[in-house]
N, C-alpha and C. Protein backbone atom coordinates (compact mmCIF):
# COMPACT_ATOMS: atom_id res chain seq x y z
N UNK A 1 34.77 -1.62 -24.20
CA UNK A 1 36.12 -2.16 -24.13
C UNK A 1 36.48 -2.42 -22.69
N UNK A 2 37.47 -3.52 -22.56
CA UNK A 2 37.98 -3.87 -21.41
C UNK A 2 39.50 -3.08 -20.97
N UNK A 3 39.38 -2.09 -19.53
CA UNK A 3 40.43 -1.56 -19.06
C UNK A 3 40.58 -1.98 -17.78
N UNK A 4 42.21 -1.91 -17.88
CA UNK A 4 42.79 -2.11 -16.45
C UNK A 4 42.01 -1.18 -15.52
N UNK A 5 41.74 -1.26 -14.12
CA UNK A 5 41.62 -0.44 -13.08
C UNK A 5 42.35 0.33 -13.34
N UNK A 6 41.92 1.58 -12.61
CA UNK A 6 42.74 2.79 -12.56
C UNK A 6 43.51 2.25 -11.17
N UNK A 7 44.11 3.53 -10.62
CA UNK A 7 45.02 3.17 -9.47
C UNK A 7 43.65 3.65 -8.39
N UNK A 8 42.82 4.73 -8.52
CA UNK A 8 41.98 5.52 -7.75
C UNK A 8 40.98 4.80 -7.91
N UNK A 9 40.59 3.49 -7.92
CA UNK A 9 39.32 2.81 -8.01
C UNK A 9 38.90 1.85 -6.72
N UNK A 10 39.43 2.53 -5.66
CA UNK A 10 39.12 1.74 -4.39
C UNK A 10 39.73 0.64 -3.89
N UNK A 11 41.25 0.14 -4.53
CA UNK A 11 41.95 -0.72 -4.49
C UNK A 11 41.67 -1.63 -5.13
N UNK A 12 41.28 -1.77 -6.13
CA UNK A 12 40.44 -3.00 -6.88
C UNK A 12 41.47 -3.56 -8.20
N UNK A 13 42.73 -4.21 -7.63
CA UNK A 13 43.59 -5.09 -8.55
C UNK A 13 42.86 -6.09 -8.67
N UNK A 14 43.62 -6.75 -10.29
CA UNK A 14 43.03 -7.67 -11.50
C UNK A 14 41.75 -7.39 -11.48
N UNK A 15 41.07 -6.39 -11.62
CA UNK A 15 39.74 -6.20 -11.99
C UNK A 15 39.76 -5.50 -13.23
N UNK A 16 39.26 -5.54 -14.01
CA UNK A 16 39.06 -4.91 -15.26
C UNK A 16 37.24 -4.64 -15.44
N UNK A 17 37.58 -3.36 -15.69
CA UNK A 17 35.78 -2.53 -15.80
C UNK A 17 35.68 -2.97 -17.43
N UNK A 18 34.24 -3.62 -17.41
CA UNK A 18 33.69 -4.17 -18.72
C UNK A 18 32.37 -3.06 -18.79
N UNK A 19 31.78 -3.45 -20.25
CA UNK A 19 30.06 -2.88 -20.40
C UNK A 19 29.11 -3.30 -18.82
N UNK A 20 29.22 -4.25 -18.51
CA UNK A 20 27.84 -4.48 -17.41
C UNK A 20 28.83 -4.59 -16.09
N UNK A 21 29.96 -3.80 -15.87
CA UNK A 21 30.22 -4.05 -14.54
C UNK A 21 31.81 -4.20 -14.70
N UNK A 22 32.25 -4.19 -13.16
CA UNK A 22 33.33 -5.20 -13.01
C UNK A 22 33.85 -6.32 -13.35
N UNK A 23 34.56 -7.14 -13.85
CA UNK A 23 35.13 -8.51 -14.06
C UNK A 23 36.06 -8.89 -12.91
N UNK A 24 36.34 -9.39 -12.36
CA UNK A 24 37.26 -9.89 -10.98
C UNK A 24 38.08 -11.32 -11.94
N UNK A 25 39.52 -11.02 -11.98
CA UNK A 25 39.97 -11.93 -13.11
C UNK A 25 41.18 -12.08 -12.05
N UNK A 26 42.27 -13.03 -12.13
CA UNK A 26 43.64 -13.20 -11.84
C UNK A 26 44.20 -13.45 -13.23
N UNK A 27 45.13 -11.91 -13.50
CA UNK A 27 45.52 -12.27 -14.97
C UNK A 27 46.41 -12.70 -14.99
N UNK A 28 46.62 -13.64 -16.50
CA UNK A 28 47.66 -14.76 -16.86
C UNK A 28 48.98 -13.67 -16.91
N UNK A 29 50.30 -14.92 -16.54
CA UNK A 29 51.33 -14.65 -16.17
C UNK A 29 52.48 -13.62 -17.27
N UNK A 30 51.56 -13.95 -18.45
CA UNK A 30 52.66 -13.36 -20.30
C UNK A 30 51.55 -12.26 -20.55
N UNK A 31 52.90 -11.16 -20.94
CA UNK A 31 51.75 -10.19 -21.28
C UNK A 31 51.00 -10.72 -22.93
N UNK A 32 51.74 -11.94 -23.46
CA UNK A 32 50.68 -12.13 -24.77
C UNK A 32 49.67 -13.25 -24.28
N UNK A 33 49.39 -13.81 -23.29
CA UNK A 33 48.20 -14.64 -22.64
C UNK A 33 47.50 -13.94 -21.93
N UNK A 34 47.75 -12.39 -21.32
CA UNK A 34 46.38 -11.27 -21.32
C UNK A 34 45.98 -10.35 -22.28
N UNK A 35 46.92 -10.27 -23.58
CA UNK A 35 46.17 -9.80 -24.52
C UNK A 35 45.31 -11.07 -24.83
N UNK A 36 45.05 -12.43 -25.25
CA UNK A 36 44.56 -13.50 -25.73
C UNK A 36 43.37 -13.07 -24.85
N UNK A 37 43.53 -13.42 -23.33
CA UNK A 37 42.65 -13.47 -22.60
C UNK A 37 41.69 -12.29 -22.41
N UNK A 38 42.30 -11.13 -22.82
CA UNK A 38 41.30 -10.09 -22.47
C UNK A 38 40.64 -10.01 -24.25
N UNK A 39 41.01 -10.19 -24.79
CA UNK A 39 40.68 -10.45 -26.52
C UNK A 39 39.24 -10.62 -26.22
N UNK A 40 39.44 -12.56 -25.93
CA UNK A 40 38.90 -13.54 -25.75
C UNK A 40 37.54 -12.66 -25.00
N UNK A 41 37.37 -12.42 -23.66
CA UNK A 41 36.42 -11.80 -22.49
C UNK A 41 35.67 -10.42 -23.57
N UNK A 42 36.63 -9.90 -24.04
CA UNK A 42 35.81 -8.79 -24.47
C UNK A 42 35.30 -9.49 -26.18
N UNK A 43 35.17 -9.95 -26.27
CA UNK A 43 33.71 -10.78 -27.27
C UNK A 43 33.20 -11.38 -26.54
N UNK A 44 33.30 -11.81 -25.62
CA UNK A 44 32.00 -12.37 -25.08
C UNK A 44 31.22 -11.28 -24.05
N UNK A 45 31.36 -9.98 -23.98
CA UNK A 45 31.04 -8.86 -23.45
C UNK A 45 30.56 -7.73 -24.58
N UNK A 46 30.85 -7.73 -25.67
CA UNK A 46 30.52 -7.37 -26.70
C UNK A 46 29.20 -7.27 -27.67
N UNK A 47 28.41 -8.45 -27.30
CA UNK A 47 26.86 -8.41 -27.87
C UNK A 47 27.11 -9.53 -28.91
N UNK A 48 26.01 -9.59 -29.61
CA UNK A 48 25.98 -10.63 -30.63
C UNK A 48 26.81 -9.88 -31.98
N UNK A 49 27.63 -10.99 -32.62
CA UNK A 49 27.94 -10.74 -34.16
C UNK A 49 26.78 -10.33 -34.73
N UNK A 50 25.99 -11.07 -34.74
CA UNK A 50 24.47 -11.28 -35.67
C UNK A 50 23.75 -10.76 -35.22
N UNK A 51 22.40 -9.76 -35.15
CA UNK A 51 20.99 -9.64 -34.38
C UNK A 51 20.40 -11.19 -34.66
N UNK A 52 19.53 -11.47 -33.66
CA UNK A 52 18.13 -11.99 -34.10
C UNK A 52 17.26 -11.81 -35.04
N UNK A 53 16.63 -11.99 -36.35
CA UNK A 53 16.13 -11.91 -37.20
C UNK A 53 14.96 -12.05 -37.08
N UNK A 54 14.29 -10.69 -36.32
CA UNK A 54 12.54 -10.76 -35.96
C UNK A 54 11.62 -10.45 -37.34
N UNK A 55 12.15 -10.62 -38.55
CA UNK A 55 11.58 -10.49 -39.74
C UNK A 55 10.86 -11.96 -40.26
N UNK A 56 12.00 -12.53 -39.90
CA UNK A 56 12.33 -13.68 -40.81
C UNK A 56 11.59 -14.94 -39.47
N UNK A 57 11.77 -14.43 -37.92
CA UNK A 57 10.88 -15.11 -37.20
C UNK A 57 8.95 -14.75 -37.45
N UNK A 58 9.00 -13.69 -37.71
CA UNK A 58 7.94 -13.36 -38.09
C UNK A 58 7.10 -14.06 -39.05
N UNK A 59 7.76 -14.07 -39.86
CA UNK A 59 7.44 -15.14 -41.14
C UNK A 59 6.85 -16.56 -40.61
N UNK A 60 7.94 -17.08 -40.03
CA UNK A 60 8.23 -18.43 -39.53
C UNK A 60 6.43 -18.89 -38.81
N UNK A 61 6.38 -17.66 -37.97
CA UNK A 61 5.16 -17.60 -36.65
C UNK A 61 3.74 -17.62 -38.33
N UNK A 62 4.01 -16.55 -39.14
CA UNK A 62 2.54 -16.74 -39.49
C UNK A 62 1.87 -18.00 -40.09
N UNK A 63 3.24 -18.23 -40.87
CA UNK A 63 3.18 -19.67 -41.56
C UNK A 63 2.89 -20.73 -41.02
N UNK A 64 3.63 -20.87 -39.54
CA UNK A 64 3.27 -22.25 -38.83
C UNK A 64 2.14 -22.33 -38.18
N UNK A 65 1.83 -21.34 -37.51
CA UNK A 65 0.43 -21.00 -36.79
C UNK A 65 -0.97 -21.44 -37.97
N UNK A 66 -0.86 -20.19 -39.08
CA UNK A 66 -1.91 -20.36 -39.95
C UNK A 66 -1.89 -21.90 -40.38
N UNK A 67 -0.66 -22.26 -41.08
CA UNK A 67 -1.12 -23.55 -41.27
C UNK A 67 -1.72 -25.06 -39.99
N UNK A 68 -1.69 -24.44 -39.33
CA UNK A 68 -1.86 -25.69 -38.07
C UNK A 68 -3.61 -25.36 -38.16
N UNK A 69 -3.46 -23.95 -37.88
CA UNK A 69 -4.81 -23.75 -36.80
C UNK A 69 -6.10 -23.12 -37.94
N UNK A 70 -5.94 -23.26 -39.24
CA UNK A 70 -6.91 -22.58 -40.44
C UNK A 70 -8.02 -22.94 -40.38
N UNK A 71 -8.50 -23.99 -40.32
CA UNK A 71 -9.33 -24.80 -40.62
C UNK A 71 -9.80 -25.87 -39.30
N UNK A 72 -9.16 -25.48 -38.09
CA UNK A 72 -9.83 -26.37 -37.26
C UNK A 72 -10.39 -25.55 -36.32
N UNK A 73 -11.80 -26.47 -35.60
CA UNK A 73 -12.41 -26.06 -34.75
C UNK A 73 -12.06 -25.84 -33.11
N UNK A 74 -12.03 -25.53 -32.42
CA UNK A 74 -11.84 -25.55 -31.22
C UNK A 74 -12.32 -26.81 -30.59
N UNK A 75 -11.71 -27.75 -30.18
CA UNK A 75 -11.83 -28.85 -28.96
C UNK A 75 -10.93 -28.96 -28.05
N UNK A 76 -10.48 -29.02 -26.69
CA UNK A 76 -9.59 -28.87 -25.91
C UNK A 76 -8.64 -29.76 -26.18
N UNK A 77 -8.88 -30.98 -26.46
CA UNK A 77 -8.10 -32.03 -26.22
C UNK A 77 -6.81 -31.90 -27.65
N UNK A 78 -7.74 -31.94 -29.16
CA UNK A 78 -6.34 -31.23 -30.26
C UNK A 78 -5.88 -30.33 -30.11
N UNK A 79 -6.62 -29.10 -29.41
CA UNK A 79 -5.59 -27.77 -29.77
C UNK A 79 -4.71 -27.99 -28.62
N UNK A 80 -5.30 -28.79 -27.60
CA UNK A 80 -4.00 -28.81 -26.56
C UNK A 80 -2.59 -29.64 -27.00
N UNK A 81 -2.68 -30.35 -27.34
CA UNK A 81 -1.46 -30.87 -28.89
C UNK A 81 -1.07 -29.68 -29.91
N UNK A 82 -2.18 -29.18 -30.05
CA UNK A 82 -1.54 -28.72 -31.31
C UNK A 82 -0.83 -27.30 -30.88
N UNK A 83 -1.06 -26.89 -29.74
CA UNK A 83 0.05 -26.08 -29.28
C UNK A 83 1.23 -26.35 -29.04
N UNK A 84 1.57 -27.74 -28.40
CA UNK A 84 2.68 -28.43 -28.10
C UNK A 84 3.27 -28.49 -29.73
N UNK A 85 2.40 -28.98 -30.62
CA UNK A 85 3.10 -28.70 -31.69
C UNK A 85 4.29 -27.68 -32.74
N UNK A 86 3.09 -26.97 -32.32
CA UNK A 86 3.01 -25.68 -32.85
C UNK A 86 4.52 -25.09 -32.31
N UNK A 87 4.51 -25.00 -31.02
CA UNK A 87 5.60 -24.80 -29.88
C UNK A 87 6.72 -25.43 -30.84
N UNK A 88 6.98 -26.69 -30.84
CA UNK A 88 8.11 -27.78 -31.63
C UNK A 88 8.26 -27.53 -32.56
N UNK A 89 7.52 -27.34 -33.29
CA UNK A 89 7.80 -26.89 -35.29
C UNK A 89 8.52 -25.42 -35.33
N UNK A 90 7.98 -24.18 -34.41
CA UNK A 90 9.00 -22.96 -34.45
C UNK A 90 9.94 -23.09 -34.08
N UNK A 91 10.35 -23.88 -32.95
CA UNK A 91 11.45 -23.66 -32.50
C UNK A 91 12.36 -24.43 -33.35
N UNK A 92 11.89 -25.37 -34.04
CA UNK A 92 12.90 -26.39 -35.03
C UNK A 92 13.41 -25.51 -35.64
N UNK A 93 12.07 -23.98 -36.46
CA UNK A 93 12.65 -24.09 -38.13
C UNK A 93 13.06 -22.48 -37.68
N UNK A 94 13.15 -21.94 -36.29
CA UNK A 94 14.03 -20.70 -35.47
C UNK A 94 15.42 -21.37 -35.66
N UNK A 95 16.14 -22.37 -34.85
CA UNK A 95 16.55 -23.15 -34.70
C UNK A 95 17.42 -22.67 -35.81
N UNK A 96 16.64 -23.67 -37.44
CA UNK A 96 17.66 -23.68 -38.27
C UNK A 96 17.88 -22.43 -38.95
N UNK A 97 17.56 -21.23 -38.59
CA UNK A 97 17.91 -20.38 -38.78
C UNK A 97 19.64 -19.98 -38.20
N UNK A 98 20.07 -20.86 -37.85
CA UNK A 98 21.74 -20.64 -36.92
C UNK A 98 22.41 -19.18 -36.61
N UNK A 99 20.69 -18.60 -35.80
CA UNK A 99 21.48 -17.43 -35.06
C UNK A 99 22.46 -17.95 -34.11
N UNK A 100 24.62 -17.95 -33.86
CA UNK A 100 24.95 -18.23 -33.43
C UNK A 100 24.96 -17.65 -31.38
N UNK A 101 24.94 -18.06 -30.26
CA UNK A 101 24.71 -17.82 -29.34
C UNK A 101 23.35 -17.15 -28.53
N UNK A 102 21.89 -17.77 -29.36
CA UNK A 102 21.08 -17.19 -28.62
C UNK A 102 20.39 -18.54 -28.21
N UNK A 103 19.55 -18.06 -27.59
CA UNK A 103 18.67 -19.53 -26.47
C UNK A 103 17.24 -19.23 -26.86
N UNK A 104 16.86 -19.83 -27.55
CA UNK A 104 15.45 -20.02 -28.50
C UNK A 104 14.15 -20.15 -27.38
N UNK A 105 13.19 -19.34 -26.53
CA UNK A 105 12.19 -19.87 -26.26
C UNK A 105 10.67 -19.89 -26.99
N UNK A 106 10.10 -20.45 -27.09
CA UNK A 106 8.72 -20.07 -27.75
C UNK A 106 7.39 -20.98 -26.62
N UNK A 107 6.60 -20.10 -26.95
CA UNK A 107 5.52 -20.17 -25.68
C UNK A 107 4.24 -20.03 -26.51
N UNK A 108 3.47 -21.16 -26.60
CA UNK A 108 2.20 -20.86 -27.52
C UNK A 108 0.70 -21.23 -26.47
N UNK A 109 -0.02 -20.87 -26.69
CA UNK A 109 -1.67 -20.36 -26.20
C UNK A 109 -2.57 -20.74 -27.10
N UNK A 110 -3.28 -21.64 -27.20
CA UNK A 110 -4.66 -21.82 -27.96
C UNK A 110 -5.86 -21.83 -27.07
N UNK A 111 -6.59 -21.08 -27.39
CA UNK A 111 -8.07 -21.01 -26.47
C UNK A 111 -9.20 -20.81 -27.71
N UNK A 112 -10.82 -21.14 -27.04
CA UNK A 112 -11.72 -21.01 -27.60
C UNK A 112 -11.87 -19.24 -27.65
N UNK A 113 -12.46 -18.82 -28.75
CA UNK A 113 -12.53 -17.79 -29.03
C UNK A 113 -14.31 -17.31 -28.53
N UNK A 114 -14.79 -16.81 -27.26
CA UNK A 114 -15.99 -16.94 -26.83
C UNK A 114 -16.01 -15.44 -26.35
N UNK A 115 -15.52 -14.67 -26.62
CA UNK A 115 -15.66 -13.33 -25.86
C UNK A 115 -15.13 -12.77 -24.52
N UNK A 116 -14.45 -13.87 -24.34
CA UNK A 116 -13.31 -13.88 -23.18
C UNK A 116 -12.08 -12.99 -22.93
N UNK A 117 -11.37 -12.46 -22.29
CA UNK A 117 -10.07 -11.84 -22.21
C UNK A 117 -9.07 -12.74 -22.25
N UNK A 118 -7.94 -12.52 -22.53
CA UNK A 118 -6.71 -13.22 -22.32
C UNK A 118 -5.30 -12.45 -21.74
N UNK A 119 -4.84 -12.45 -20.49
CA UNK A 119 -3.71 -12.19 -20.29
C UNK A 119 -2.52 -13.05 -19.96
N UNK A 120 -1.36 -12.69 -20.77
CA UNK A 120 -0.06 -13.57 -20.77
C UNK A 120 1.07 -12.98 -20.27
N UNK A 121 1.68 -13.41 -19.07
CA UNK A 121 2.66 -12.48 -18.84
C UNK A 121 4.08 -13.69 -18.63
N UNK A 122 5.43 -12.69 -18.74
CA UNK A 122 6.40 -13.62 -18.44
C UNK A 122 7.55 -12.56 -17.70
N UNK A 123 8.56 -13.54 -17.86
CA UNK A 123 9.16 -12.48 -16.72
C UNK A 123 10.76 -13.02 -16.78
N UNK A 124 11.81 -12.23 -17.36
CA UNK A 124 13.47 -13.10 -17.09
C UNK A 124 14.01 -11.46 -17.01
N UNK A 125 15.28 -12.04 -16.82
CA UNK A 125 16.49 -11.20 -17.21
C UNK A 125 16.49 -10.94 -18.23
N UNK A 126 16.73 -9.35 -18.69
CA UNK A 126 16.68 -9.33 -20.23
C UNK A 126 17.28 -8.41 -20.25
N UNK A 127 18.34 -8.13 -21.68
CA UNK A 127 19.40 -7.26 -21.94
C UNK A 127 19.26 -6.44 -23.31
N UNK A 128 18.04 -5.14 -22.94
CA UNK A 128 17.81 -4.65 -24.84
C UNK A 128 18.55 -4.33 -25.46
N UNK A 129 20.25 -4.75 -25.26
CA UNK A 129 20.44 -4.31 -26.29
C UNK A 129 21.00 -5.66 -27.06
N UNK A 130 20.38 -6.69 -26.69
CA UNK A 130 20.62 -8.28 -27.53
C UNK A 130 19.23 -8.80 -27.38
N UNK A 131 18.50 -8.81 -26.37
CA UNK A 131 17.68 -9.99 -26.46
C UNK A 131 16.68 -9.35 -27.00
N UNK A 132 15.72 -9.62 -27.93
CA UNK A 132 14.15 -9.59 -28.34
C UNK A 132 13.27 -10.46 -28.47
N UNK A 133 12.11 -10.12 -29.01
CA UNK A 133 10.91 -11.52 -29.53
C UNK A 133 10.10 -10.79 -30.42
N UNK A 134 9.59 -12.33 -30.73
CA UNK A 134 8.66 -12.00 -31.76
C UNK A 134 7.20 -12.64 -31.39
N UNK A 135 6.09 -11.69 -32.02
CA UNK A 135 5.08 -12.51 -31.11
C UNK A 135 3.62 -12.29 -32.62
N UNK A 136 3.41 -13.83 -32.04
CA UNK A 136 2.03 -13.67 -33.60
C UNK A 136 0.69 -13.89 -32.73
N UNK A 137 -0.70 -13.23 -33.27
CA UNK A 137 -1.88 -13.61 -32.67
C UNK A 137 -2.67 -14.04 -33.77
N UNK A 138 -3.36 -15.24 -33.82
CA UNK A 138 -3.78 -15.60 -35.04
C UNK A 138 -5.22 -15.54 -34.73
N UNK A 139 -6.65 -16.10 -35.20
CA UNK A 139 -8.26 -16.03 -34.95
C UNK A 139 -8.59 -16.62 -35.91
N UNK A 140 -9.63 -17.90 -35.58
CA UNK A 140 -10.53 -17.88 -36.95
C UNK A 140 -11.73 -18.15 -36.34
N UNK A 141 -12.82 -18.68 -36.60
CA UNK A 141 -13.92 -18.37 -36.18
C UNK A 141 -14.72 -18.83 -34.71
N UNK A 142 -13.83 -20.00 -34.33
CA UNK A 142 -13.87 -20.98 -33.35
C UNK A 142 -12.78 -20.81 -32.15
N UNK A 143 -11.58 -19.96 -32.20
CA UNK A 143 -10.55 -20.01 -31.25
C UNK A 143 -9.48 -19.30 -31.85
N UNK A 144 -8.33 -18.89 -30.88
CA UNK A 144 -7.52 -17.52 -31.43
C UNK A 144 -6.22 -18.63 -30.81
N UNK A 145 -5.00 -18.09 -30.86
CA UNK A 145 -3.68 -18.36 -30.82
C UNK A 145 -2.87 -17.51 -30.58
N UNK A 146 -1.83 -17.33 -29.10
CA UNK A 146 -0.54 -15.91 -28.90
C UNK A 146 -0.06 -16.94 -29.02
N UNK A 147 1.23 -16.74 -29.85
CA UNK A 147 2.49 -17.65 -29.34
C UNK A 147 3.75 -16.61 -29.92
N UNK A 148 4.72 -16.49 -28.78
CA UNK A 148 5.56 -15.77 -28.89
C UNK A 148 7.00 -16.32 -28.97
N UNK A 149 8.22 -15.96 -29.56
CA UNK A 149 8.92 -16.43 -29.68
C UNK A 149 9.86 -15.40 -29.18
N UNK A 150 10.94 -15.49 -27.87
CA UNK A 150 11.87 -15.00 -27.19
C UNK A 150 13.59 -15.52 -27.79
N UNK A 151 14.47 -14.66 -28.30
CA UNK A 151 16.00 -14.46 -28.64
C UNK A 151 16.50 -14.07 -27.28
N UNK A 152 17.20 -14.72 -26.60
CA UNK A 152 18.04 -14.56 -25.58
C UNK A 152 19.29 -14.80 -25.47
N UNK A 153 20.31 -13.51 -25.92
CA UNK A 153 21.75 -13.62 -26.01
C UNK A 153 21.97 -14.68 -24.85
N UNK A 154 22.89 -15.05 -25.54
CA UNK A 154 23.73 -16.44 -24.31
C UNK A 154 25.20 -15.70 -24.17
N UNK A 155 25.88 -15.38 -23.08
CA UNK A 155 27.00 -14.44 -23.55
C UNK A 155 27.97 -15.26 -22.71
C-alpha cells in the first residue's frame, strides 16, 4: 500500500513509500483527485491481476516446436527459418492468450544434434514476484531445439 511520508523521514514531502521504493509525486490539489490518484498508482504498483499461465505456455511450446521440427532433418539454411518461425507462431498463439500487461519475449535455438554442448544465457531486469518463463527442449535424431518463452510484467 501507498503511505504518506511520515514527518521523521528525512524531510521527504509529496513522497509516498510504495512496494519497490519511494514515489516522488506533486499531489493533486482535491483531497478526492489524491484519493483517484493514489488509487490509480497503487495498481499499477500492485503486481498483475492475472499470473502468467506457464501451464498453458507450456502446452503452446510442445505443440509448436514438435510440430515444426518432427520429422525434419537438420540443414542450416531451413532450421534457420524455421526458428524464426517457430519464434512467430508462439508468440502469436502466447499473445492470444490476453495475459493483460505483460511483454511477451520468446527466443528459439535450433542446432545439429552432433555431441556438442550448448550454452544460452540472457540477462534483464526481473521482478519474481511477476515476471516468469517457460522453456521447452525438444531432440530428434538429426538436431535438438531450446526455445524459451519470457512473461515480463509491464507495470
Amino acid at each position: 500500500r501507498l503511505r504518506p511520508s511520515a514527518e521523521g523521514d528525512g524531510g521527504r514531502r509529496n513522497h509516498y513509500r510504495a512496494r519497490l521504493g519511494w514515489v516522488s509525486i506533486a499531489p493533486p490539489k482535491t483531497p478526492s483527485a489524491l484519493r483517484f490518484f493514489l488509487h490509480k498508482l497503487e495498481l499499477c504498483l500492485a503486481g498483475p491481476a492475472r499470473r502468467f499461465p506457464v501451464a498453458a505456455v507450456d502446452e503452446i511450446l510442445r505443440d509448436v516446436v514438435g510440430s515444426a521440427l518432427r520429422e525434419q532433418r537438420y540443414e542450416p539454411g531451413p532450421c534457420r527459418e524455421a526458428a524464426k518461425n517457430i519464434a512467430e507462431v508462439v508468440k502469436a498463439r502466447v499473445k492470444a492468450l490476453a495475459v493483460p500487461r505483460y511483454k511477451i519475449v520468446v527466443v528459439a535455438h535450433v542446432g545439429q544434434l552432433g555431441g556438442q554442448s550448448l550454452q544460452v544465457g540472457s540477462r534483464c531486469l526481473w521482478d519474481p514476484q511477476s515476471d516468469t518463463f517457460s522453456s521447452y527442449v525438444f531432440k530428434n535424431t538429426s538436431l535438438f531445439a531450446v526455445t524459451n518463452v519470457y512473461g515480463v510484467y509491464f507495470e
